[in-house]
PDB file of N, CA and C in Angstrom:
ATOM      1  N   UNK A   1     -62.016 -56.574 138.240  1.00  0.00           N
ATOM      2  CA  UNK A   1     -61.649 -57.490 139.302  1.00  0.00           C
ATOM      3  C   UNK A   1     -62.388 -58.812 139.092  1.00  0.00           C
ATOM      4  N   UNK A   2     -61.369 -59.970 139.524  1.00  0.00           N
ATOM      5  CA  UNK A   2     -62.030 -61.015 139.051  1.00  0.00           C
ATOM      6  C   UNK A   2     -62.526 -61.335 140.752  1.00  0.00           C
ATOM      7  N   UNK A   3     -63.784 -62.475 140.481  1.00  0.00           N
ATOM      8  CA  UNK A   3     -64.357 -62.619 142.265  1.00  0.00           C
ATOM      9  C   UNK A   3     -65.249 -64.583 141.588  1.00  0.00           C
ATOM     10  N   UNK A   4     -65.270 -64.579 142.405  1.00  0.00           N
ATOM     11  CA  UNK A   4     -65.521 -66.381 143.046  1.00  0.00           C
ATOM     12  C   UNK A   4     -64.303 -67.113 142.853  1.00  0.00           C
ATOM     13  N   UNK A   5     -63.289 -67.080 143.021  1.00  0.00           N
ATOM     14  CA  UNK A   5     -62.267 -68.219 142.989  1.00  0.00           C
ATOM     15  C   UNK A   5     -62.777 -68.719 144.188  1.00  0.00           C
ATOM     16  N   UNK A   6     -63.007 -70.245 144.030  1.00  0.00           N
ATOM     17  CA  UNK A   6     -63.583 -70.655 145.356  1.00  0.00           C
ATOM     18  C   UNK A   6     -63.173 -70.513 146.600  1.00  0.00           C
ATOM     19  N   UNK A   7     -61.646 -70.529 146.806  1.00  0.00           N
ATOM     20  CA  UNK A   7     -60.611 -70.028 147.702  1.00  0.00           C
ATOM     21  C   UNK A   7     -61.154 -68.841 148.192  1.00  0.00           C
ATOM     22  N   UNK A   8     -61.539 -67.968 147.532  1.00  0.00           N
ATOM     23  CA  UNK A   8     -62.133 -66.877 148.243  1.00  0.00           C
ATOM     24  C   UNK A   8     -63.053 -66.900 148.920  1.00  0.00           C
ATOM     25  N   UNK A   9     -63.686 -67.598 148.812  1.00  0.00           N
ATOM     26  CA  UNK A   9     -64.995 -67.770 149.449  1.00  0.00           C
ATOM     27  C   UNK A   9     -64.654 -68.376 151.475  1.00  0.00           C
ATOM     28  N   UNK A  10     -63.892 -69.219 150.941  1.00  0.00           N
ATOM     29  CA  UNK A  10     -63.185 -69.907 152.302  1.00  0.00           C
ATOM     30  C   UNK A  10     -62.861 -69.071 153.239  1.00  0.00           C
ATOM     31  N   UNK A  11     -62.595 -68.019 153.204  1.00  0.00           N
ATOM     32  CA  UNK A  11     -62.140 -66.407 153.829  1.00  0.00           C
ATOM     33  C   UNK A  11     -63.336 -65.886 154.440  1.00  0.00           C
ATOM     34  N   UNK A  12     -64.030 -66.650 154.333  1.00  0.00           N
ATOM     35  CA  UNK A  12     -65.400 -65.817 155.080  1.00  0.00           C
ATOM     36  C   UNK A  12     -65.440 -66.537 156.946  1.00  0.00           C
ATOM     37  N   UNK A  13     -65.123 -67.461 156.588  1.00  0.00           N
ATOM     38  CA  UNK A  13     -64.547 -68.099 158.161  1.00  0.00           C
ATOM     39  C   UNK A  13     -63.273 -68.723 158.383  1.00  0.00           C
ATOM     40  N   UNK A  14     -62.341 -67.618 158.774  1.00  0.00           N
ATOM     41  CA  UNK A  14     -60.918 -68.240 158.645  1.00  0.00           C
ATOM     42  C   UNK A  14     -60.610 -69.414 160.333  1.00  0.00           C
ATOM     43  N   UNK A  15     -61.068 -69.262 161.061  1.00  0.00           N
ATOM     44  CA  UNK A  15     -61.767 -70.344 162.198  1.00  0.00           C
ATOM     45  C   UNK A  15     -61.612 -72.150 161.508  1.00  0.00           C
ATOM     46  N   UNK A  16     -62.345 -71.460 160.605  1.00  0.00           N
ATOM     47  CA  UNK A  16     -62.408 -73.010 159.735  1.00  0.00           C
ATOM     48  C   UNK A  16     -61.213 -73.695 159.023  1.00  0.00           C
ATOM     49  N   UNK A  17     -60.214 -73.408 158.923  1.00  0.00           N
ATOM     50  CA  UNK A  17     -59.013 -73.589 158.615  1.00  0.00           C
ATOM     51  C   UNK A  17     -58.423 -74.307 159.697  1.00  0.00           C
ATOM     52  N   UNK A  18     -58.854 -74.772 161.119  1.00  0.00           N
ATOM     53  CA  UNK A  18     -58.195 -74.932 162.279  1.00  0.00           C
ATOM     54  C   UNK A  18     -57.576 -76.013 161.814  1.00  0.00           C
ATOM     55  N   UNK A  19     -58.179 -77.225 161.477  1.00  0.00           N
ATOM     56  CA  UNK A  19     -57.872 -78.358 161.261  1.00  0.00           C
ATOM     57  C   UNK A  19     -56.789 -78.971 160.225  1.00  0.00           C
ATOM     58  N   UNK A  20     -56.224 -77.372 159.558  1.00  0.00           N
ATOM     59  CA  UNK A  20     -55.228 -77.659 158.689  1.00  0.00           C
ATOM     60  C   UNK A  20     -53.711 -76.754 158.787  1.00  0.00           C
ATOM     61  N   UNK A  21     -54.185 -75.934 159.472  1.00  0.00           N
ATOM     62  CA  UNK A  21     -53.462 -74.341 160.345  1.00  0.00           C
ATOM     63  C   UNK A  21     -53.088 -74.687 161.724  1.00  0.00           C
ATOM     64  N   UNK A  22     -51.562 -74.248 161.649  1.00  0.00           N
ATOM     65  CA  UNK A  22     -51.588 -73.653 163.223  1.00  0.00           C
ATOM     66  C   UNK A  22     -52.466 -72.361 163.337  1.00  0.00           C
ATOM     67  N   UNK A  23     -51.619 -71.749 165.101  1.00  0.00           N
ATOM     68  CA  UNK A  23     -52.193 -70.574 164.954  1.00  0.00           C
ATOM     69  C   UNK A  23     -51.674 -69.341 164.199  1.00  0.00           C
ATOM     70  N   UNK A  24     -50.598 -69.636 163.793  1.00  0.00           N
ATOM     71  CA  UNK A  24     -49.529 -69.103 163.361  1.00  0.00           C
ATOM     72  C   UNK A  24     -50.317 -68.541 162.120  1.00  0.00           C
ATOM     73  N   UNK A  25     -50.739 -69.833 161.067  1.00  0.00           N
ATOM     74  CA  UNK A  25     -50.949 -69.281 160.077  1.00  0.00           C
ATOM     75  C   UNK A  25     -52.829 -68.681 159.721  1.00  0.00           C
ATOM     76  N   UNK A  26     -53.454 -69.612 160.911  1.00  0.00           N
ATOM     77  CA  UNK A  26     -54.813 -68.765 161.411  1.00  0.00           C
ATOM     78  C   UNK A  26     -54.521 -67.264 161.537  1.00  0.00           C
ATOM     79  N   UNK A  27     -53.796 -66.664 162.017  1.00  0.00           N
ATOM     80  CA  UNK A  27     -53.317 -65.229 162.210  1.00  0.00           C
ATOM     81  C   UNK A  27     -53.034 -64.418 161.005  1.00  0.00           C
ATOM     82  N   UNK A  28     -52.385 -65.297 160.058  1.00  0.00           N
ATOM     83  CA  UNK A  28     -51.561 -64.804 158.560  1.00  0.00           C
ATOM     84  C   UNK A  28     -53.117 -64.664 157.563  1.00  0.00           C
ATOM     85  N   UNK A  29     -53.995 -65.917 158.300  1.00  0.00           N
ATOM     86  CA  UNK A  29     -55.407 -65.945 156.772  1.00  0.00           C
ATOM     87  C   UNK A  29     -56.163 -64.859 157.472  1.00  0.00           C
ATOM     88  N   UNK A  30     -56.165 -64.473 158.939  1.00  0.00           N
ATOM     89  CA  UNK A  30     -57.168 -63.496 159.193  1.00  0.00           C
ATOM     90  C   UNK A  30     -56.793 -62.171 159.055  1.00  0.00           C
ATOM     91  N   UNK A  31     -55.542 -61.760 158.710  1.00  0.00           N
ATOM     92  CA  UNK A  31     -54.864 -60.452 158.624  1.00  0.00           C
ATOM     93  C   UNK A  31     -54.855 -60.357 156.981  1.00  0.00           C
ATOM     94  N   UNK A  32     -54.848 -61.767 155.914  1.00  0.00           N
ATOM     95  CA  UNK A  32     -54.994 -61.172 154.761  1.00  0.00           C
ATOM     96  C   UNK A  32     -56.833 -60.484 154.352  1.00  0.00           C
ATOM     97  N   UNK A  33     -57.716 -61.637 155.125  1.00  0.00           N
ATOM     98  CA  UNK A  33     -59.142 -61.151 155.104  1.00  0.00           C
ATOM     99  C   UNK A  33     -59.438 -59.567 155.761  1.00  0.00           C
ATOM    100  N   UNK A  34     -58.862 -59.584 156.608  1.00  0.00           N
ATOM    101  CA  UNK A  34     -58.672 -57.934 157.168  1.00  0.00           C
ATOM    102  C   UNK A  34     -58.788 -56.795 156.502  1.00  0.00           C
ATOM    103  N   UNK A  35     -57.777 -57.219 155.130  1.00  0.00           N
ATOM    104  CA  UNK A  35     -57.177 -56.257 154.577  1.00  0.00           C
ATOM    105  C   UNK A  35     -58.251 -55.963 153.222  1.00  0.00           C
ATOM    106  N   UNK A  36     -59.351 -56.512 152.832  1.00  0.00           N
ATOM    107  CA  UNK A  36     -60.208 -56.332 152.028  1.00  0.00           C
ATOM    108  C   UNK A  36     -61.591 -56.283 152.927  1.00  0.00           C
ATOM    109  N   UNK A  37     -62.801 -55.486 151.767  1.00  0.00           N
ATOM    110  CA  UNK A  37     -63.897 -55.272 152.213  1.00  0.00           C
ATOM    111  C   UNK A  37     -64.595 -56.988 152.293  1.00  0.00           C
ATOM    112  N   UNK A  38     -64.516 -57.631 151.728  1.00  0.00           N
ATOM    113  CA  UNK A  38     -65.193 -59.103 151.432  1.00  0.00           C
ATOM    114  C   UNK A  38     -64.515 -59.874 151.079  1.00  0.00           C
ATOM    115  N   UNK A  39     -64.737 -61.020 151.248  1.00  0.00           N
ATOM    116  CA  UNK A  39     -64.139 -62.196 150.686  1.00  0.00           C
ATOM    117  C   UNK A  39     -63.222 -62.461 149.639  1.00  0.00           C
ATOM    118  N   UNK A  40     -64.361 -62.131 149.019  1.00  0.00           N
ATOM    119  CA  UNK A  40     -64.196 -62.003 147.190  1.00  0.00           C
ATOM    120  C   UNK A  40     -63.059 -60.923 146.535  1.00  0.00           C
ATOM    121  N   UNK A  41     -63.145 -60.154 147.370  1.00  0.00           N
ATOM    122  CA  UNK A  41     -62.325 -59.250 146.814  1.00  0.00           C
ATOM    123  C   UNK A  41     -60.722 -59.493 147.325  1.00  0.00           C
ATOM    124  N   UNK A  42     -60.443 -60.524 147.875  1.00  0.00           N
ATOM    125  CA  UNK A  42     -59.155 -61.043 147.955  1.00  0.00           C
ATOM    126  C   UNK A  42     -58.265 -61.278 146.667  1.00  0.00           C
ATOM    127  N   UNK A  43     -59.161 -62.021 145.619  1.00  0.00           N
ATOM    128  CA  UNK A  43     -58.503 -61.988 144.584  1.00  0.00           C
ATOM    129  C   UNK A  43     -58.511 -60.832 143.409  1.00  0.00           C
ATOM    130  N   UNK A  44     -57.109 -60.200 143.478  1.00  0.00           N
ATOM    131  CA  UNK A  44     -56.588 -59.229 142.620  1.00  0.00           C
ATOM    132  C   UNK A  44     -55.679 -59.156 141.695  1.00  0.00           C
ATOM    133  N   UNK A  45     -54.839 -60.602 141.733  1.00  0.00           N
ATOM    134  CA  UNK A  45     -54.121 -60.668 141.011  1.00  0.00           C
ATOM    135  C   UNK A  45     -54.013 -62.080 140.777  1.00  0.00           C
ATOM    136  N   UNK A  46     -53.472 -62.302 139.734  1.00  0.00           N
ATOM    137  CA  UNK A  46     -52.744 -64.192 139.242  1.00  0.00           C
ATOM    138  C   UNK A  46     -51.764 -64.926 140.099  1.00  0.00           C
ATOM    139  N   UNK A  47     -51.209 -63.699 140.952  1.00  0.00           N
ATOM    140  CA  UNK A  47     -50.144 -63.881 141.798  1.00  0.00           C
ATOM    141  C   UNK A  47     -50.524 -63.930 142.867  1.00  0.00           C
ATOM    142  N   UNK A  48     -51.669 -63.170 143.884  1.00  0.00           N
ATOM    143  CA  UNK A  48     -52.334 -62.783 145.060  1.00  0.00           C
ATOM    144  C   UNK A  48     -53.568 -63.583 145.090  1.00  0.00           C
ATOM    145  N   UNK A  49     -53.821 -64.217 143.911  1.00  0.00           N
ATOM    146  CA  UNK A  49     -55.208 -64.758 144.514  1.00  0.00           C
ATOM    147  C   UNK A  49     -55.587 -65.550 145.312  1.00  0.00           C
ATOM    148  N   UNK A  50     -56.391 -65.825 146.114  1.00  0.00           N
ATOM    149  CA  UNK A  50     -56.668 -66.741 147.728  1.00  0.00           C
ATOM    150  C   UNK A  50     -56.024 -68.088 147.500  1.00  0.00           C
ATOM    151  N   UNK A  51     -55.968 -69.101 146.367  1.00  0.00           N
ATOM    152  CA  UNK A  51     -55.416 -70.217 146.373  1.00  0.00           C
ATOM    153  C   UNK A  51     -54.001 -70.100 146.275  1.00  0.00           C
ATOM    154  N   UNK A  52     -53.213 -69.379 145.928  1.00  0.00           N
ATOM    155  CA  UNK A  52     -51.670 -68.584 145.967  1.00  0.00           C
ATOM    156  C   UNK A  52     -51.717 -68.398 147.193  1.00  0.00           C
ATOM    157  N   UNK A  53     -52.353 -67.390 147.815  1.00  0.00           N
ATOM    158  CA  UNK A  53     -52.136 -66.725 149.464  1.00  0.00           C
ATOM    159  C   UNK A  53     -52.609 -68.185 150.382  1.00  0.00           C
ATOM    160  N   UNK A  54     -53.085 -69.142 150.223  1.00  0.00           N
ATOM    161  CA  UNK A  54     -53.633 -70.191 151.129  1.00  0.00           C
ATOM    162  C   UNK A  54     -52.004 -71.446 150.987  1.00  0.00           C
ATOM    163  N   UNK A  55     -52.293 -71.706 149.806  1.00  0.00           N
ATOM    164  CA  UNK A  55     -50.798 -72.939 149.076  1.00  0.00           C
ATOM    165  C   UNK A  55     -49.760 -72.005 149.713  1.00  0.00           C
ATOM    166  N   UNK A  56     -49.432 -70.681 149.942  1.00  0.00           N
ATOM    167  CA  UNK A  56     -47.988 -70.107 150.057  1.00  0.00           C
ATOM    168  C   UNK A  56     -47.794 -70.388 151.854  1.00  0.00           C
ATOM    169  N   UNK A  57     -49.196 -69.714 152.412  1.00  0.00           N
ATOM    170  CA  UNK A  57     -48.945 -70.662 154.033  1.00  0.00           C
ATOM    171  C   UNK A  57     -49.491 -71.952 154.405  1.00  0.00           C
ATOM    172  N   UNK A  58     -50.027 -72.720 153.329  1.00  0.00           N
ATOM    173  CA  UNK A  58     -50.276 -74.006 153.894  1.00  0.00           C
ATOM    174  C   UNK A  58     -49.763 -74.766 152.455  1.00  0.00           C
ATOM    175  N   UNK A  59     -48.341 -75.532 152.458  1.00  0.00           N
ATOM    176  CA  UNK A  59     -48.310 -76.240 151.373  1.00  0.00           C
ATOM    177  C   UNK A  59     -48.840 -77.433 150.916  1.00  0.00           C
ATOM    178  N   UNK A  60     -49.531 -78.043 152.038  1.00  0.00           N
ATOM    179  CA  UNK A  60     -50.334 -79.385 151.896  1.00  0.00           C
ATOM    180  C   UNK A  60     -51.704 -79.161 151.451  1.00  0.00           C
ATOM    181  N   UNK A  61     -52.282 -77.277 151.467  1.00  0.00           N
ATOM    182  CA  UNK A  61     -53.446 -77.516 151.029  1.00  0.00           C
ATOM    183  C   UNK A  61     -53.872 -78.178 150.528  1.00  0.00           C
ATOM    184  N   UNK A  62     -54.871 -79.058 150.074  1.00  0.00           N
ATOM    185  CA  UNK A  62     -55.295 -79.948 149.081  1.00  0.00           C
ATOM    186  C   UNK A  62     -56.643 -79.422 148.928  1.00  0.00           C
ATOM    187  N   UNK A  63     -57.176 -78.671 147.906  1.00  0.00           N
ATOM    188  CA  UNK A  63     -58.179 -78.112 146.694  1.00  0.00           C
ATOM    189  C   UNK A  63     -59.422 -78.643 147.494  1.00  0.00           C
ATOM    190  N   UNK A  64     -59.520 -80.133 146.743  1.00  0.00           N
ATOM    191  CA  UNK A  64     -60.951 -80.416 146.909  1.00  0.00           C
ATOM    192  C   UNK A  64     -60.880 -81.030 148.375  1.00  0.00           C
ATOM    193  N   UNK A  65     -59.882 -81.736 148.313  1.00  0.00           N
ATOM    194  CA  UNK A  65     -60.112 -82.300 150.069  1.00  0.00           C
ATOM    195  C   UNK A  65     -60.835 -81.228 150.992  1.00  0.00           C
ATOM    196  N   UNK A  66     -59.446 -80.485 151.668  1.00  0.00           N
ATOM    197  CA  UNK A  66     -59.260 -79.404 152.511  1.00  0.00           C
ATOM    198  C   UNK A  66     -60.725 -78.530 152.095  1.00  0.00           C
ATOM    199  N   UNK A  67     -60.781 -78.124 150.664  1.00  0.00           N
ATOM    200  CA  UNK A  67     -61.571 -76.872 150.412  1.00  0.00           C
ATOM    201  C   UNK A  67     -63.151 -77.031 150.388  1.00  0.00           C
ATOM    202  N   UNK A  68     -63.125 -78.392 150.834  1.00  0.00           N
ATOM    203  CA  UNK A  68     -64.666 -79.234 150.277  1.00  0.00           C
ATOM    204  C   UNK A  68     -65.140 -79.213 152.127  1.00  0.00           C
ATOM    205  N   UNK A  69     -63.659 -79.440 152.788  1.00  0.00           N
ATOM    206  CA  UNK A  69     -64.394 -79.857 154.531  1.00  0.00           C
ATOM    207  C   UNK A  69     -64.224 -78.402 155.293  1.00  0.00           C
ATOM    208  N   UNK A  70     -63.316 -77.935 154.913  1.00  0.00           N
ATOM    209  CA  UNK A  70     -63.729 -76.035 155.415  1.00  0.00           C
ATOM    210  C   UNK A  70     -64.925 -75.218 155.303  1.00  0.00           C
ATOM    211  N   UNK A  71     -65.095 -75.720 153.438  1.00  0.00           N
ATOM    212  CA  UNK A  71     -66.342 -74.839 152.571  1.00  0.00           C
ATOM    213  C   UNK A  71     -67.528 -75.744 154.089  1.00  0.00           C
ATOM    214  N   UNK A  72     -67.749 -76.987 154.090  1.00  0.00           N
ATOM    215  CA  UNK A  72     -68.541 -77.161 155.100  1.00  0.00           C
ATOM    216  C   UNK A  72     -68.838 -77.107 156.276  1.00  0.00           C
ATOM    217  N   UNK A  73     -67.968 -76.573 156.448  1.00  0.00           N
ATOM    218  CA  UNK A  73     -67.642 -76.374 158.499  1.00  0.00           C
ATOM    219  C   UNK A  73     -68.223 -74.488 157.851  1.00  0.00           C
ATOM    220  N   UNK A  74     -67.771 -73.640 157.314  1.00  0.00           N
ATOM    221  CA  UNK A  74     -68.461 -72.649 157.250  1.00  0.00           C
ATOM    222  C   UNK A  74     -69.650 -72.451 157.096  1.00  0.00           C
ATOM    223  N   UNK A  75     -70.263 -73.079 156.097  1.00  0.00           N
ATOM    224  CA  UNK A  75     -71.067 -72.959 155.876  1.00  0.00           C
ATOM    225  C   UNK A  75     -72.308 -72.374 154.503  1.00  0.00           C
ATOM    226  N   UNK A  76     -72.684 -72.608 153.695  1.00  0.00           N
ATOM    227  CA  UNK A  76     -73.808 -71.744 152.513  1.00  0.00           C
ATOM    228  C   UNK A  76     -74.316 -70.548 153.140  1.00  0.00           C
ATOM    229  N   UNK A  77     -74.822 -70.488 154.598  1.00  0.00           N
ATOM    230  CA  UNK A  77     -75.723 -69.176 154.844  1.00  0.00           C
ATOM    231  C   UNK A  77     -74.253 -67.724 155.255  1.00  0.00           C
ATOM    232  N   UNK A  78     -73.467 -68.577 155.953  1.00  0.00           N
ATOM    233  CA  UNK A  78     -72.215 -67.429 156.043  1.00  0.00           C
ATOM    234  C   UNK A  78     -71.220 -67.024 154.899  1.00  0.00           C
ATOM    235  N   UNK A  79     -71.649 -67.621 153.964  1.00  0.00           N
ATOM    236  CA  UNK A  79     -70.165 -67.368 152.688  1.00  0.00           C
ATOM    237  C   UNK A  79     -71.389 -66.504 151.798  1.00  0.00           C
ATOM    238  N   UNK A  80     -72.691 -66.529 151.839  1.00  0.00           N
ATOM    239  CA  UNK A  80     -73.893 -65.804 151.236  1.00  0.00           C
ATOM    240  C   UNK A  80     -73.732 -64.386 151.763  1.00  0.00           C
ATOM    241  N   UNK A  81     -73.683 -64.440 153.338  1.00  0.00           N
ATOM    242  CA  UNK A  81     -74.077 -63.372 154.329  1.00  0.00           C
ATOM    243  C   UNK A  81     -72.683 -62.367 154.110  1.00  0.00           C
ATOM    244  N   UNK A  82     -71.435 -62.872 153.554  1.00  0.00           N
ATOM    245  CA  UNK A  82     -70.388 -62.266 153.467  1.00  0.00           C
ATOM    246  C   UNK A  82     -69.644 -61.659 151.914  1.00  0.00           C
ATOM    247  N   UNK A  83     -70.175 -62.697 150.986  1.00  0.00           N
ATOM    248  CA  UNK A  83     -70.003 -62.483 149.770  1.00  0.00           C
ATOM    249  C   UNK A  83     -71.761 -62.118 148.524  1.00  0.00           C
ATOM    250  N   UNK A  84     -71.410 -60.574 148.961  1.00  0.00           N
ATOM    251  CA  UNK A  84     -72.197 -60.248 147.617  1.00  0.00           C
ATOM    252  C   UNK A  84     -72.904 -60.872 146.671  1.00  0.00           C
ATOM    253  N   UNK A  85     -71.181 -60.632 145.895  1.00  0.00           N
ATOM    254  CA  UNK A  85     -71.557 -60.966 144.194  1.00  0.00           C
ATOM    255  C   UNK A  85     -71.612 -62.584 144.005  1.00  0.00           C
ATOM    256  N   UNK A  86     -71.267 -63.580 144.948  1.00  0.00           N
ATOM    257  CA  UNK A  86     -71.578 -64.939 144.982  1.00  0.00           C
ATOM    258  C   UNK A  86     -73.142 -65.008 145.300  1.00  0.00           C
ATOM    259  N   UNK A  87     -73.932 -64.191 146.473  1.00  0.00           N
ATOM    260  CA  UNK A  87     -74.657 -64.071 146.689  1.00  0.00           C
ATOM    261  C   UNK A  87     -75.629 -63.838 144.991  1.00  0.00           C
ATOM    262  N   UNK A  88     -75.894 -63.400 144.069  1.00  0.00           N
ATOM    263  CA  UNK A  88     -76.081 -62.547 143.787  1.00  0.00           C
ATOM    264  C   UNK A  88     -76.114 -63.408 142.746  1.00  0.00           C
ATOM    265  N   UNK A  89     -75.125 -64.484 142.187  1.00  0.00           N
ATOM    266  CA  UNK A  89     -75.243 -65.196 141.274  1.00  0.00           C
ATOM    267  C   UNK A  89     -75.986 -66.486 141.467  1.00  0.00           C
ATOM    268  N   UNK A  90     -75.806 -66.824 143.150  1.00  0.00           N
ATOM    269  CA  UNK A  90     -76.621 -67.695 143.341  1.00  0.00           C
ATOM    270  C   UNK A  90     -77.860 -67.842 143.163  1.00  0.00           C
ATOM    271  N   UNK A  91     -78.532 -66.473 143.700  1.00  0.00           N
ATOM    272  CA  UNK A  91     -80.045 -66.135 143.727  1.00  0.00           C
ATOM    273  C   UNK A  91     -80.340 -66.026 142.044  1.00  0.00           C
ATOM    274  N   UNK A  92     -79.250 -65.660 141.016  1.00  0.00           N
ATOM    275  CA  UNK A  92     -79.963 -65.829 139.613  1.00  0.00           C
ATOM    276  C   UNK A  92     -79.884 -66.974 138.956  1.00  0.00           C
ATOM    277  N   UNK A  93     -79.429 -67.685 139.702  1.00  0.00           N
ATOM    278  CA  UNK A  93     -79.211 -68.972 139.369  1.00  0.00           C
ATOM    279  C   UNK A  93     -80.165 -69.982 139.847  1.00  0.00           C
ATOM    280  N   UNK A  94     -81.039 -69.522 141.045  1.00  0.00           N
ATOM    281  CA  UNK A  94     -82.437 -69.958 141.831  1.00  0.00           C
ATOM    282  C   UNK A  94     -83.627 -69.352 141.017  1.00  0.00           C
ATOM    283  N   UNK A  95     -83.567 -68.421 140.387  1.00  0.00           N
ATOM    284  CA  UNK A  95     -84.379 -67.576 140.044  1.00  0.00           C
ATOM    285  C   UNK A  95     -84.987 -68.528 138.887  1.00  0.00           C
ATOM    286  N   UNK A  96     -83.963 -69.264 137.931  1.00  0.00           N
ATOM    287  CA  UNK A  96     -84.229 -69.749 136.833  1.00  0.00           C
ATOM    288  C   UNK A  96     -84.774 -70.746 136.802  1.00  0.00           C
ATOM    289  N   UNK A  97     -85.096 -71.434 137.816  1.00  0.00           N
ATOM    290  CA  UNK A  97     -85.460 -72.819 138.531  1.00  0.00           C
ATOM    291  C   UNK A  97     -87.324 -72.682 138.611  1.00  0.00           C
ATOM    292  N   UNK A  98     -87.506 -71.500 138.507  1.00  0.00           N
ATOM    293  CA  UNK A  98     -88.652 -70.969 139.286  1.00  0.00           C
ATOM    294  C   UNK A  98     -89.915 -71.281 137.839  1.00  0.00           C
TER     295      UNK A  98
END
């Protein structure tokens, strides 16, 4: 399984999407997060992965725009607190600093 497509990460507070979502499709991102243990594990396929499942109900997504002011309305300590193996690369990635 592949895991950090950044899109995935965004799934850790689907709330944060308000500003680009009705509720309509607030409902559609919190029922796909539902359906996995974590974030990360949204992406399973080339076809299913979070930027596919996000672009298919929001076609205006825009990547860095959209994904840059969500990623910040969530937050570093909640996308940590929710994703593992992001977790996990971060801290070895702090580690080396040391």
């Amino acid at each position: 399984m592949i895991v950090h497509e950044f899109e995935g990460l965004l799934f850790t507070e689907i709330s944060a999407f308000r500003s680009i979502a009705d509720n309509a499709t607030i409902i559609k991102l919190q029922e796909i997060k539902d359906g996995f243990g974590s974030p990360e594990y949204i992406n399973n396929s080339i076809d299913t992965a979070p930027s596919k499942r996000i672009e298919l109900l929001i076609p205006n997504y825009a990547k860095i725009l959209n994904g840059t002011i969500i990623s910040e309305r969530i937050g570093i300590d909640a996308i940590l607190s929710q994703c593992e193996h992001f977790r996990n690369w971060v801290m070895k990635i702090k580690a080396l600093s040391k």
